[in-house]
C-alpha atoms as a PDB file:
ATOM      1  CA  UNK A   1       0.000   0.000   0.000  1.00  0.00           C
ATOM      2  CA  UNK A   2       1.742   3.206  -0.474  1.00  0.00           C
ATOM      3  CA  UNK A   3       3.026   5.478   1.934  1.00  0.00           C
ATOM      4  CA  UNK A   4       0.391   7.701   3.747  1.00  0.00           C
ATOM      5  CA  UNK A   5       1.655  10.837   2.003  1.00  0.00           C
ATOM      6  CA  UNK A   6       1.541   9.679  -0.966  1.00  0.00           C
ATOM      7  CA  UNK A   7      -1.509   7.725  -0.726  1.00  0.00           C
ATOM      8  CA  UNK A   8      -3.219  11.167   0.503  1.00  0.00           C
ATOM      9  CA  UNK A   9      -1.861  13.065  -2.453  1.00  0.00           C
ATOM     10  CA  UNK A  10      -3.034  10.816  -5.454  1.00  0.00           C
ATOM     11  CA  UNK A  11      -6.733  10.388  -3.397  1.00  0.00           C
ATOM     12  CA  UNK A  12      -6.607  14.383  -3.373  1.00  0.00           C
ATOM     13  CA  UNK A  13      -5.768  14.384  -7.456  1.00  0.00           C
ATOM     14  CA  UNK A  14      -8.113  11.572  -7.942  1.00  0.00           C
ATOM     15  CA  UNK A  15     -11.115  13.490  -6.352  1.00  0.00           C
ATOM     16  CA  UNK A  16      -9.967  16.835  -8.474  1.00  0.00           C
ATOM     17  CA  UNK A  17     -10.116  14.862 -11.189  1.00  0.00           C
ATOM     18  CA  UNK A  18     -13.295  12.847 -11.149  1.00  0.00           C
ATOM     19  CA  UNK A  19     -14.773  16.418  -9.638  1.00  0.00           C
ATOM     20  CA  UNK A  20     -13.768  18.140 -13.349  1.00  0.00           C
ATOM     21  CA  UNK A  21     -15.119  14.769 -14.913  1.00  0.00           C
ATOM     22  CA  UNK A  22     -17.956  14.903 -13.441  1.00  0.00           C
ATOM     23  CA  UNK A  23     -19.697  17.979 -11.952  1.00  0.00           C
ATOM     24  CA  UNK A  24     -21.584  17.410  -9.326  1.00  0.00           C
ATOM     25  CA  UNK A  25     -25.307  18.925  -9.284  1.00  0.00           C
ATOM     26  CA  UNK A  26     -25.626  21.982  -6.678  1.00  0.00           C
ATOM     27  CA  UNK A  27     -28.150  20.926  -4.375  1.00  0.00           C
ATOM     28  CA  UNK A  28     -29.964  23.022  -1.705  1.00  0.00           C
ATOM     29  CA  UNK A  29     -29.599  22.247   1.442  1.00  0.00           C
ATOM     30  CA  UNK A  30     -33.149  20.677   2.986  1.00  0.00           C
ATOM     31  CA  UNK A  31     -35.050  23.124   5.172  1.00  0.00           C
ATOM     32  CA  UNK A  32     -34.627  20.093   8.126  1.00  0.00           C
ATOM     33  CA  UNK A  33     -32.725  17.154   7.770  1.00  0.00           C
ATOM     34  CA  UNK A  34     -33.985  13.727   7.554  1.00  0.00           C
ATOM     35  CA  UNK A  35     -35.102  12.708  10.539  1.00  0.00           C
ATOM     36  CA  UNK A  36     -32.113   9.140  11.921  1.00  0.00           C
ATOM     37  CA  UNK A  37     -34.463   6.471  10.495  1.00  0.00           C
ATOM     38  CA  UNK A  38     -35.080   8.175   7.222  1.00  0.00           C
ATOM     39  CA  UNK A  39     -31.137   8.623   6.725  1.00  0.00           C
ATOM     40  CA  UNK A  40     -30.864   4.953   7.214  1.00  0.00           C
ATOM     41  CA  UNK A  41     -33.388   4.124   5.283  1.00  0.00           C
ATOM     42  CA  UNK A  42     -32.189   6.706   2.464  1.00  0.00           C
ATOM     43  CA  UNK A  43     -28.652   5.127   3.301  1.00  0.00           C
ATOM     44  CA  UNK A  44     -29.978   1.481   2.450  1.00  0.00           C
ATOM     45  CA  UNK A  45     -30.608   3.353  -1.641  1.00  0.00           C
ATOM     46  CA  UNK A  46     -27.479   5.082  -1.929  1.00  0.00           C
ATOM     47  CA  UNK A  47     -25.308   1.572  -1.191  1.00  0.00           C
ATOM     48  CA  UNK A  48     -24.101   0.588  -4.218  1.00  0.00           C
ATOM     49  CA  UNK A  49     -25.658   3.656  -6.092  1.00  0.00           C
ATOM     50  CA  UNK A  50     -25.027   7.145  -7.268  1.00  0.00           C
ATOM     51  CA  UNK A  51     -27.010  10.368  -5.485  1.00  0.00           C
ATOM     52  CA  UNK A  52     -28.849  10.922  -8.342  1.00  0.00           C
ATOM     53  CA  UNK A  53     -30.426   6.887  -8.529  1.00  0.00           C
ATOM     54  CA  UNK A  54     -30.851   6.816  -4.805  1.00  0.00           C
ATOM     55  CA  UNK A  55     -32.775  10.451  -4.717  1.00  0.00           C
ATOM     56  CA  UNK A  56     -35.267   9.077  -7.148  1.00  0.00           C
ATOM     57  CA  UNK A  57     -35.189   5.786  -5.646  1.00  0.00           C
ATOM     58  CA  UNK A  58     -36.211   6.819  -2.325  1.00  0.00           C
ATOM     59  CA  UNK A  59     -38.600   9.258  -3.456  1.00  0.00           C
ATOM     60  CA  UNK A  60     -40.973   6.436  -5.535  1.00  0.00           C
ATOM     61  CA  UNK A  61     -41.030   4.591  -1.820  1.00  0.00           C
ATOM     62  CA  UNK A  62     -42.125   7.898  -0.169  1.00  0.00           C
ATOM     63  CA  UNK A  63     -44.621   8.089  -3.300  1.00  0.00           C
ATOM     64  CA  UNK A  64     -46.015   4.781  -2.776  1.00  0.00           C
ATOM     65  CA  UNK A  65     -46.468   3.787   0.321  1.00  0.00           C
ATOM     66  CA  UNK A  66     -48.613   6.059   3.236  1.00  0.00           C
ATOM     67  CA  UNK A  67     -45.966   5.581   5.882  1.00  0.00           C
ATOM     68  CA  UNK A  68     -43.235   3.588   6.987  1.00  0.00           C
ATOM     69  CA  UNK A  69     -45.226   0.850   8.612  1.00  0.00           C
ATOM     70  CA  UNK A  70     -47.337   0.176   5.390  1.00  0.00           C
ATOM     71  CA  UNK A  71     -43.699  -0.323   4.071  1.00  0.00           C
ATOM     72  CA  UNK A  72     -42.914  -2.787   7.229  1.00  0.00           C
ATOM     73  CA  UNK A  73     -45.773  -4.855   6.590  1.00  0.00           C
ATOM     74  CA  UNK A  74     -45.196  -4.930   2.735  1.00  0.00           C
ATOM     75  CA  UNK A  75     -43.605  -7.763   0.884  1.00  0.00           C
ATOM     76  CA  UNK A  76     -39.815  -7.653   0.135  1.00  0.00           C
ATOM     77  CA  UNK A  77     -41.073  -8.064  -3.864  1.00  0.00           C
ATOM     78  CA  UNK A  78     -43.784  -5.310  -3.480  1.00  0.00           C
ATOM     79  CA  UNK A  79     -41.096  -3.025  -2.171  1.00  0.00           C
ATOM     80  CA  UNK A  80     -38.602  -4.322  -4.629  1.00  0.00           C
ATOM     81  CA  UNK A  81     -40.703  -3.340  -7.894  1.00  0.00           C
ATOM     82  CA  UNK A  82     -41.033   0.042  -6.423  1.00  0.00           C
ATOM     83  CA  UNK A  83     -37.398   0.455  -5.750  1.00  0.00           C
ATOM     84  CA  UNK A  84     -36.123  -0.424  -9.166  1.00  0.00           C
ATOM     85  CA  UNK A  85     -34.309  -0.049 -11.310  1.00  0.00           C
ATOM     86  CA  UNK A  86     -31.603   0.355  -8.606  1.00  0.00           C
ATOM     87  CA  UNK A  87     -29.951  -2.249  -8.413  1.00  0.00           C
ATOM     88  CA  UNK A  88     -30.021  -5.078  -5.841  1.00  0.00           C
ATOM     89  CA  UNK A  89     -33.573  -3.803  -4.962  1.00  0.00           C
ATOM     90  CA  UNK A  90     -34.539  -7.050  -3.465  1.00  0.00           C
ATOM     91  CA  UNK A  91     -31.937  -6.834  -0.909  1.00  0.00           C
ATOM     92  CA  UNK A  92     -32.489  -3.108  -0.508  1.00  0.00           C
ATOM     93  CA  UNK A  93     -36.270  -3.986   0.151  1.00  0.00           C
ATOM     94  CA  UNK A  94     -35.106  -6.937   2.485  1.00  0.00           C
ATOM     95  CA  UNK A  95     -32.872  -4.493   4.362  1.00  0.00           C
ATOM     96  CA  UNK A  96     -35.658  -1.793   4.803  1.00  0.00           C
ATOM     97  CA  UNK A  97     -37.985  -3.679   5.922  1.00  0.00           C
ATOM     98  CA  UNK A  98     -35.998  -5.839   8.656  1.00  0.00           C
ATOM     99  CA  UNK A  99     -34.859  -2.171   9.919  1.00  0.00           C
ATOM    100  CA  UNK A 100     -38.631  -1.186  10.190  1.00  0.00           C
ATOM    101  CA  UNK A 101     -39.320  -4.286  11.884  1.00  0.00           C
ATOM    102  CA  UNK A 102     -36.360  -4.089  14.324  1.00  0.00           C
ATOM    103  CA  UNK A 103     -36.942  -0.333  15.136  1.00  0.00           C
ATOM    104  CA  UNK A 104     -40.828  -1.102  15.472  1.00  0.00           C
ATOM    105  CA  UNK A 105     -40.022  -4.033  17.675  1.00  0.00           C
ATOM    106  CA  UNK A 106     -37.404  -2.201  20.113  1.00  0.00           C
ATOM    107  CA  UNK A 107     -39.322   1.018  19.986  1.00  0.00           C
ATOM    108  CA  UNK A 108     -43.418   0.305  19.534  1.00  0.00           C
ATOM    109  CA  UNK A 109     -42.534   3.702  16.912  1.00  0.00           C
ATOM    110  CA  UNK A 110     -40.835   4.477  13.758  1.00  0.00           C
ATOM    111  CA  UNK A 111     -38.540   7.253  15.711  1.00  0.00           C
ATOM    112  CA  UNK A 112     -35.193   7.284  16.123  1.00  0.00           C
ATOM    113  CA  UNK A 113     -34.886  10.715  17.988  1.00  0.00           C
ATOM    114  CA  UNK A 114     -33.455   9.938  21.001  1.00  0.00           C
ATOM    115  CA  UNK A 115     -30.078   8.774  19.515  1.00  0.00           C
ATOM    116  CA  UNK A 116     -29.524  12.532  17.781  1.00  0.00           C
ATOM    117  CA  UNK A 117     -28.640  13.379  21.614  1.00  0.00           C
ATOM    118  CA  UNK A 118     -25.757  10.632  22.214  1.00  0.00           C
ATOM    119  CA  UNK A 119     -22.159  11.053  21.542  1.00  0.00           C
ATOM    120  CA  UNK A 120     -21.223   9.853  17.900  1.00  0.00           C
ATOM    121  CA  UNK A 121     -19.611   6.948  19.030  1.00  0.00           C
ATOM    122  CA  UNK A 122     -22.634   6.160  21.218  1.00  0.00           C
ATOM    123  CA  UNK A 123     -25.078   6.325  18.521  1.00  0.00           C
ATOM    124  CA  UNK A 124     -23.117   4.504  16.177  1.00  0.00           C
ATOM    125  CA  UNK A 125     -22.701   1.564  18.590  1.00  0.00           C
ATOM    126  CA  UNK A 126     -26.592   1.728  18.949  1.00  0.00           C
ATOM    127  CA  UNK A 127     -26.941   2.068  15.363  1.00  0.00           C
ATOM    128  CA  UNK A 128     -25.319  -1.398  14.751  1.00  0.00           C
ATOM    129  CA  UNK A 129     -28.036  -3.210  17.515  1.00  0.00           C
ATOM    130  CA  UNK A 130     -30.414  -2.938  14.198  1.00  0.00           C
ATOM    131  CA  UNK A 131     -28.311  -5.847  12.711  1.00  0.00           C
ATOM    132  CA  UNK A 132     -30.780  -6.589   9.594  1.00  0.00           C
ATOM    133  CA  UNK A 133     -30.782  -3.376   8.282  1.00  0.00           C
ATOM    134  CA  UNK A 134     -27.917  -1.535   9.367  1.00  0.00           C
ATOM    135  CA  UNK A 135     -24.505  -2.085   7.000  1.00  0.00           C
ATOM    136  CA  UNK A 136     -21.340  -0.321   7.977  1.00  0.00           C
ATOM    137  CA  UNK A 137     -21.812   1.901   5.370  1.00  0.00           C
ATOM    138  CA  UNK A 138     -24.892   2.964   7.015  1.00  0.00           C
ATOM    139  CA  UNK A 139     -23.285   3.602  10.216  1.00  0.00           C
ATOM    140  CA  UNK A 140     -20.910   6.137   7.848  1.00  0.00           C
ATOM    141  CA  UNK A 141     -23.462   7.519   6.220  1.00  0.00           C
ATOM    142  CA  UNK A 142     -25.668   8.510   8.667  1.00  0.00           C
ATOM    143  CA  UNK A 143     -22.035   9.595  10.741  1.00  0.00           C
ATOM    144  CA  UNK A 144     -20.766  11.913   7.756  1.00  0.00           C
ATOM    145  CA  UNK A 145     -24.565  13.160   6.359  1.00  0.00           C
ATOM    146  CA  UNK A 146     -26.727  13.497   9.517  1.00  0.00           C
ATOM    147  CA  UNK A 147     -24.767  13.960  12.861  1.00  0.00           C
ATOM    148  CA  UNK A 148     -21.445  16.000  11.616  1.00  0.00           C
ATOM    149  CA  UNK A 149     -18.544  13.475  12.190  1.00  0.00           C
ATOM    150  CA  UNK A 150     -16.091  12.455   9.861  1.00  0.00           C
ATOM    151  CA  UNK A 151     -16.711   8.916   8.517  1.00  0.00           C
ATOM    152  CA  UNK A 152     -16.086   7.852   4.623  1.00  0.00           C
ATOM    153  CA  UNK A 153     -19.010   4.973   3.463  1.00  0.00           C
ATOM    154  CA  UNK A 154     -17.134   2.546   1.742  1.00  0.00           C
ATOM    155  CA  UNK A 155     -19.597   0.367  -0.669  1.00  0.00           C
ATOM    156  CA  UNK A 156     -18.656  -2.421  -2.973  1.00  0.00           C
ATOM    157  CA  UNK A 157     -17.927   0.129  -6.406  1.00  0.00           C
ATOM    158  CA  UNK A 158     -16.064   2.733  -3.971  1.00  0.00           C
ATOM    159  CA  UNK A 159     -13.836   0.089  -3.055  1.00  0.00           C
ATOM    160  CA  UNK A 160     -13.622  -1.432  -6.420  1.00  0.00           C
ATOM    161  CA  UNK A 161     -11.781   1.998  -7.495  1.00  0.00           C
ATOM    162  CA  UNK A 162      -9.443   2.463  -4.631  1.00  0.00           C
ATOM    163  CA  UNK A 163      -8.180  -1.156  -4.791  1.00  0.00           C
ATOM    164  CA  UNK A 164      -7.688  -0.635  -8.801  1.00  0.00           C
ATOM    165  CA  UNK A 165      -5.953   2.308  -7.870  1.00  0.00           C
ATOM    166  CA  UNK A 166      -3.635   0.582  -5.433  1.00  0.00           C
ATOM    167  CA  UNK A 167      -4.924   2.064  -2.464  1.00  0.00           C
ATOM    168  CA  UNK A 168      -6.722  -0.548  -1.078  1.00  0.00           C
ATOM    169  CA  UNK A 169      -5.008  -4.233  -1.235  1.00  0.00           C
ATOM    170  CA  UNK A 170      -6.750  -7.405  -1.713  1.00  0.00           C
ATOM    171  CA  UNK A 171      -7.231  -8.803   1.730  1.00  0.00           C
ATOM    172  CA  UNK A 172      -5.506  -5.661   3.642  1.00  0.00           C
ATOM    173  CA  UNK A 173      -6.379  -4.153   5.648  1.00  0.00           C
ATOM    174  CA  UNK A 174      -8.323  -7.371   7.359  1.00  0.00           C
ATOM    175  CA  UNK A 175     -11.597  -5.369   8.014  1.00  0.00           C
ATOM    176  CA  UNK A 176     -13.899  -3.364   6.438  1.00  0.00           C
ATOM    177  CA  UNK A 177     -13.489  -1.030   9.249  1.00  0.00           C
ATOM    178  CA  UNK A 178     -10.025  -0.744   9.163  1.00  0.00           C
ATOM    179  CA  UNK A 179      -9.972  -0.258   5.769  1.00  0.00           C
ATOM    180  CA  UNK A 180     -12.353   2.884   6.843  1.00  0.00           C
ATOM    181  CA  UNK A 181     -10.151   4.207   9.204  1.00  0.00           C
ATOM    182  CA  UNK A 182      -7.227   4.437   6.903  1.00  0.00           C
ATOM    183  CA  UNK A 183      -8.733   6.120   3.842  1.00  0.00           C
ATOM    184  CA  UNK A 184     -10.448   8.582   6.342  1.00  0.00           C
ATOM    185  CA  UNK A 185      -6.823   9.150   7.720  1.00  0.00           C
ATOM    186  CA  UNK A 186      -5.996  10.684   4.586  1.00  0.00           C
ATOM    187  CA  UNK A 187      -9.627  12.105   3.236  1.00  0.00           C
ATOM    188  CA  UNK A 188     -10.500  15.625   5.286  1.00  0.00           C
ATOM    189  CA  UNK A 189     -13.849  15.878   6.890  1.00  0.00           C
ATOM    190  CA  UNK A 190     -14.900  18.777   4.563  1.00  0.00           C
ATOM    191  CA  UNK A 191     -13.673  16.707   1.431  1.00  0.00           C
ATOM    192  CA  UNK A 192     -15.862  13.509   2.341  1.00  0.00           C
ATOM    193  CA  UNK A 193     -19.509  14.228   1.263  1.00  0.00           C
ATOM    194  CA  UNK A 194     -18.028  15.113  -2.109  1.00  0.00           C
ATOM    195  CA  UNK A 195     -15.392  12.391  -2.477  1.00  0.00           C
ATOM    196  CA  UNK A 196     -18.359   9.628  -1.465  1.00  0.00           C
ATOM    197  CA  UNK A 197     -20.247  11.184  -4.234  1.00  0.00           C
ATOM    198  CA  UNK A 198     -17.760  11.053  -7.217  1.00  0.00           C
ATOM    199  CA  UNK A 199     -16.321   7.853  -6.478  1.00  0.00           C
ATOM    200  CA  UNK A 200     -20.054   6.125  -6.737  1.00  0.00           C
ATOM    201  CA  UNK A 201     -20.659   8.276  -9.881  1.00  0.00           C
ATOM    202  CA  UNK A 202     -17.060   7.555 -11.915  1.00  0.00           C
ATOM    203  CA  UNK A 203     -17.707   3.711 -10.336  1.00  0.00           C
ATOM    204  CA  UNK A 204     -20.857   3.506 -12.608  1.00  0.00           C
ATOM    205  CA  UNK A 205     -20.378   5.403 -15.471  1.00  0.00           C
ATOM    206  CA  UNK A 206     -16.156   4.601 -16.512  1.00  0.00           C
ATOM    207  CA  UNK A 207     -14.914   2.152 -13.640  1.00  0.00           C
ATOM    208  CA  UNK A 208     -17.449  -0.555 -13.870  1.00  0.00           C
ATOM    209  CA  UNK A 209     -17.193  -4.198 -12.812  1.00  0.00           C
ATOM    210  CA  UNK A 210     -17.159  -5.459 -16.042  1.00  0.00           C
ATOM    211  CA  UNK A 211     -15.464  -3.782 -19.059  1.00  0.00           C
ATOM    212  CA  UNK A 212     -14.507  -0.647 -17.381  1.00  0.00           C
ATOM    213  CA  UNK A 213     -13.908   1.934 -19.514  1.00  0.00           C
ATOM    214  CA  UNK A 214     -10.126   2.948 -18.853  1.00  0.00           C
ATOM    215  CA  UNK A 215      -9.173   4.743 -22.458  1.00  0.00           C
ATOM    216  CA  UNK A 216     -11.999   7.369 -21.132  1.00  0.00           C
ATOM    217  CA  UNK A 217     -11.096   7.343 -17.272  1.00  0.00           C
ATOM    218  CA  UNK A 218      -8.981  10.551 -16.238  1.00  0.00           C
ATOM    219  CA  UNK A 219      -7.068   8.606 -13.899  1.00  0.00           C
ATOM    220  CA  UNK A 220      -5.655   6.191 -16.177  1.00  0.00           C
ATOM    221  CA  UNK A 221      -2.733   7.617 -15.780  1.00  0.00           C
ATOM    222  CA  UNK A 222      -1.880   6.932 -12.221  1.00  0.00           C
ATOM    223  CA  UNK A 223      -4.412   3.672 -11.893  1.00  0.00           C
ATOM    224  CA  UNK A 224      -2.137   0.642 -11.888  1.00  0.00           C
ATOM    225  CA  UNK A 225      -4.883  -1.277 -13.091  1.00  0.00           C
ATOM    226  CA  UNK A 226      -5.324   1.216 -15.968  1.00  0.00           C
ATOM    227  CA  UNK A 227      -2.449   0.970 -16.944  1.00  0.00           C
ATOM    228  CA  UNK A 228      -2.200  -2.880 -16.976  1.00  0.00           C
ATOM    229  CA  UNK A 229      -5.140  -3.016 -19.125  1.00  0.00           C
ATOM    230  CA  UNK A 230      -4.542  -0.263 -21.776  1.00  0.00           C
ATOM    231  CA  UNK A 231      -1.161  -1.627 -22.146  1.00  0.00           C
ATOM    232  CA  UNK A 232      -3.182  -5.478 -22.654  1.00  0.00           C
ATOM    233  CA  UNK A 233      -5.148  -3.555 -25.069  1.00  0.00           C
ATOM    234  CA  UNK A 234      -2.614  -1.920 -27.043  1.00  0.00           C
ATOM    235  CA  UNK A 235      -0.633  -5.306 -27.419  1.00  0.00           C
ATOM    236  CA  UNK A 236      -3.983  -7.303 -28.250  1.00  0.00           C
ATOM    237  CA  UNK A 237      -4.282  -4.190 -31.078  1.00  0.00           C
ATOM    238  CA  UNK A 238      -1.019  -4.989 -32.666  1.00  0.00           C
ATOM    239  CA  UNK A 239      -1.244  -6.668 -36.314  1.00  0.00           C
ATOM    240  CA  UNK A 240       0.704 -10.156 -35.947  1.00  0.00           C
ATOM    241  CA  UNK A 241       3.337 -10.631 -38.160  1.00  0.00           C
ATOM    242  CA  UNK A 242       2.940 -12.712 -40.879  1.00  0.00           C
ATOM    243  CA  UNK A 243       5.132 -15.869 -41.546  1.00  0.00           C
END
């Protein structure tokens, strides 16, 4: 892995990049934010998503259900087909609804209130009681959006980038937390709501799973993987000499 220094300075060019790649949309600040459950809930669309998919994603549910319990005792496939076409919706709908039914079943309510007064690392620890609907991503989320810590939600494509980029190692650090902790080492508090943001967006549009598309990426330059697989390219584009 590099060294932290130097680790900190190609994250910093990475986010300028993707940031001139792709602008982000300027979005007013909500008149109140979302009440803890909501952000969870809202957190449980933007896993594995971009902003823009999880906004619309989580509006349709406000849309078309009355409240949160009609969502509770909904199906996980009638929450599903309202969810799409983000992807994974079953398992977003799964996850909703076992948080509704944990929250309903420790509080008799759908209201999370009393945890805005704890310390963060108090109401993160309480966070994670909700085991079938709370990810550690969610725990970041709600740590970075709703209660003004610093925390960096790592999902599956965010982590997809930084280990293409070298950052993160295959199998180091051992946990997902630690692996947290070190990119938030190097990632400033004011810079994580944006970085979050791009890295989901250049994840789905250039730096996909399959076929990414490195010729077009900005950071192809300083990606090893990039690199590796232009340079694959370039030789599989050579005309073979004929005998």
């Amino acid at each position: 892995m590099p060294a932290i220094t130097n680790k900190q300075q190609l994250l910093t060019q990475c986010q300028a990049a993707l940031k001139k790649r792709f602008p982000l949309a300027v979005v007013d600040a909500p008149d109140e934010p979302r009440p803890l459950l909501e952000e969870l809930i809202y957190a449980a669309c933007r896993e594995g998503s971009t902003a823009a998919d999880a906004d619309a994603g989580y509006a349709r549910l406000r849309k078309a259900f009355i409240d949160w319990n009609e969502v509770r005792v909904s199906t996980v496939q009638e929450v599903g087909e309202v969810l799409r076409p983000l992807p994974g919706a079953g398992g977003r709908s799964k996850r909703i609804i076992g948080l509704l039914q944990e929250v309903f079943e420790d509080k008799y309510s759908f209201d999370l209130s009393e945890l805005d007064k704890k310390g963060l690392k108090d109401t993160a620890r309480k966070l994670r009681f909700y085991k079938e609907g709370v990810t550690d991503y969610a725990v970041a989320w709600v740590v970075q959006r709703s209660l003004g810590g610093h925390a960096i939600p790592l999902d599956e494509p965010t982590l997809r980038v930084l280990r293409r980029l070298g950052v993160v190692e295959e199998g180091e650090p051992e946990s997902l937390e630690a692996v947290r902790a070190s990119i938030e080492h190097v990632i400033a508090k004011a810079r994580g709501p944006e970085f979050t943001d791009v890295m989901s967006v250049h994840a789905k549009e250039l730096c996909t799973e399959k076929d990414p598309d490195c010729p077009a990426c900005p950071l192809n330059r300083d990606c090893p993987y990039g690199i590796e697989h232009l340079a694959k390219k370039a030789g599989d584009a050579k005309p073979k000499k004929s005998r």
